[in-house]
Protein backbone atom coordinates (compact mmCIF):
# COMPACT_ATOMS: atom_id res chain seq x y z
CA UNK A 1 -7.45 -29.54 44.09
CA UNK A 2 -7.08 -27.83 47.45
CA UNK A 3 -6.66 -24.51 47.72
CA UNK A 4 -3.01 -24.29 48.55
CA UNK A 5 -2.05 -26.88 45.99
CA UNK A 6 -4.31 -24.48 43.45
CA UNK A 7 -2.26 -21.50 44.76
CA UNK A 8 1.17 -23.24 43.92
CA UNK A 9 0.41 -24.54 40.33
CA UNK A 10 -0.83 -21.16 39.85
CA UNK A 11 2.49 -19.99 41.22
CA UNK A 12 4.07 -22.41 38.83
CA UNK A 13 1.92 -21.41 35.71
CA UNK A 14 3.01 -17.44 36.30
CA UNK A 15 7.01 -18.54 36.14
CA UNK A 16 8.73 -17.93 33.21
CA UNK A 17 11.49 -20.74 33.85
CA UNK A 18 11.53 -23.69 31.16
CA UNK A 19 11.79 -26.69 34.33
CA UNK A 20 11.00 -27.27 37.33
CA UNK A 21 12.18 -29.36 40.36
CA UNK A 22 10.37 -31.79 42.18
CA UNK A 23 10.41 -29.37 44.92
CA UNK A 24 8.41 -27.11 42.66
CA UNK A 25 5.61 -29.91 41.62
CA UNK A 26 5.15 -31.74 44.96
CA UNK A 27 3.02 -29.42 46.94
CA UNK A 28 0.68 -29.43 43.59
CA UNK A 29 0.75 -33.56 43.86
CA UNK A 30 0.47 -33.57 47.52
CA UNK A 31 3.34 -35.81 47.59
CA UNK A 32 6.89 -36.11 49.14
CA UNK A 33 9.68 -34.65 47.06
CA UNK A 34 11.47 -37.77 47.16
CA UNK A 35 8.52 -40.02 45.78
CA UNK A 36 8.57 -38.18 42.83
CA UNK A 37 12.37 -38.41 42.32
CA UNK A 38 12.20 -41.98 43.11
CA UNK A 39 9.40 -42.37 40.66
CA UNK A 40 11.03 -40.65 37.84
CA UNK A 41 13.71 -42.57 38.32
CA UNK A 42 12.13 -45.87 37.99
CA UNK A 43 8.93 -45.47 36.39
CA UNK A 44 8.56 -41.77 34.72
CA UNK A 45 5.93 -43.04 32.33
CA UNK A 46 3.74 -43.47 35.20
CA UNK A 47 4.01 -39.90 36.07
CA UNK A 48 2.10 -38.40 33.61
CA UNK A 49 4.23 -35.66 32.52
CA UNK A 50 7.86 -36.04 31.18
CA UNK A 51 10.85 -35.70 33.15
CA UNK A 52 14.68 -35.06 32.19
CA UNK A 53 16.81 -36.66 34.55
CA UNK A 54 20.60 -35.79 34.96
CA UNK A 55 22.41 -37.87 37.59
CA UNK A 56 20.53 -37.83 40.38
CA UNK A 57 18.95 -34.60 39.83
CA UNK A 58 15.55 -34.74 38.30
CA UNK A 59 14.14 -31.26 36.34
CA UNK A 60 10.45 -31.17 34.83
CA UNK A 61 9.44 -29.11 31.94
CA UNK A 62 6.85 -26.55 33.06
CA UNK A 63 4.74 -26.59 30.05
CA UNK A 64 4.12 -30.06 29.88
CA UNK A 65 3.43 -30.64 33.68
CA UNK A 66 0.80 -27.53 33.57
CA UNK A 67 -0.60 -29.19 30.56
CA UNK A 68 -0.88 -32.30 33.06
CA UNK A 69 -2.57 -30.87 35.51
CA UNK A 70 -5.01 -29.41 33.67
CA UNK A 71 -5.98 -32.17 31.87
CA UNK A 72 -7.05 -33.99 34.97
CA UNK A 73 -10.81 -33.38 35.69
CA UNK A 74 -10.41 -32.59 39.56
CA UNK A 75 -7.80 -29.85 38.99
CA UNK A 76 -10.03 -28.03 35.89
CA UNK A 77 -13.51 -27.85 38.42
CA UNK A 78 -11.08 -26.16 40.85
CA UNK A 79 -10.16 -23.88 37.74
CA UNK A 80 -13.56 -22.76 36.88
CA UNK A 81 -14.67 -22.25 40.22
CA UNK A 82 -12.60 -19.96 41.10
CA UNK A 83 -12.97 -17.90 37.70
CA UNK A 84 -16.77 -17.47 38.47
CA UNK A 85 -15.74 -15.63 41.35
């Protein structure tokens, strides 16, 4: 994980709101916005994370998605790194 995108999911984790927008979650994907609308709207099992989709809006729960991310080995070296110092 870069720094930045570190910087935003840590941004994310500190929120107390239950979902997020794909807004929220992109800069942590390094993805467009719309790719992960367009994704969630055709394939959300290949996400990752669950999605709730209402119309054309598309909301993620926060929980889940940080659970996500820190499952995924790049994003928990980044983690620890940056505890040590």
């Amino acid at each position: 994980m870069t720094q930045s995108q570190l910087e935003r999911f840590n941004e994310i984790k500190s929120w107390d709101k239950l979902l997020l927008t794909v807004a929220d979650v992109a800069p942590v994907l390094e993805c467009n916005p719309n790719d992960v609308r367009g994704q969630a709207h055709d394939k959300p099992e290949m996400l990752g994370f669950p999605v709730l989709i209402y119309g054309t809006r598309v909301k993620i729960p926060r929980l889940p998605f940080i659970q996500f991310m820190e499952q995924l080995p790049c994003s928990c070296q980044m983690n620890k790194r940056n505890e040590v110092h």
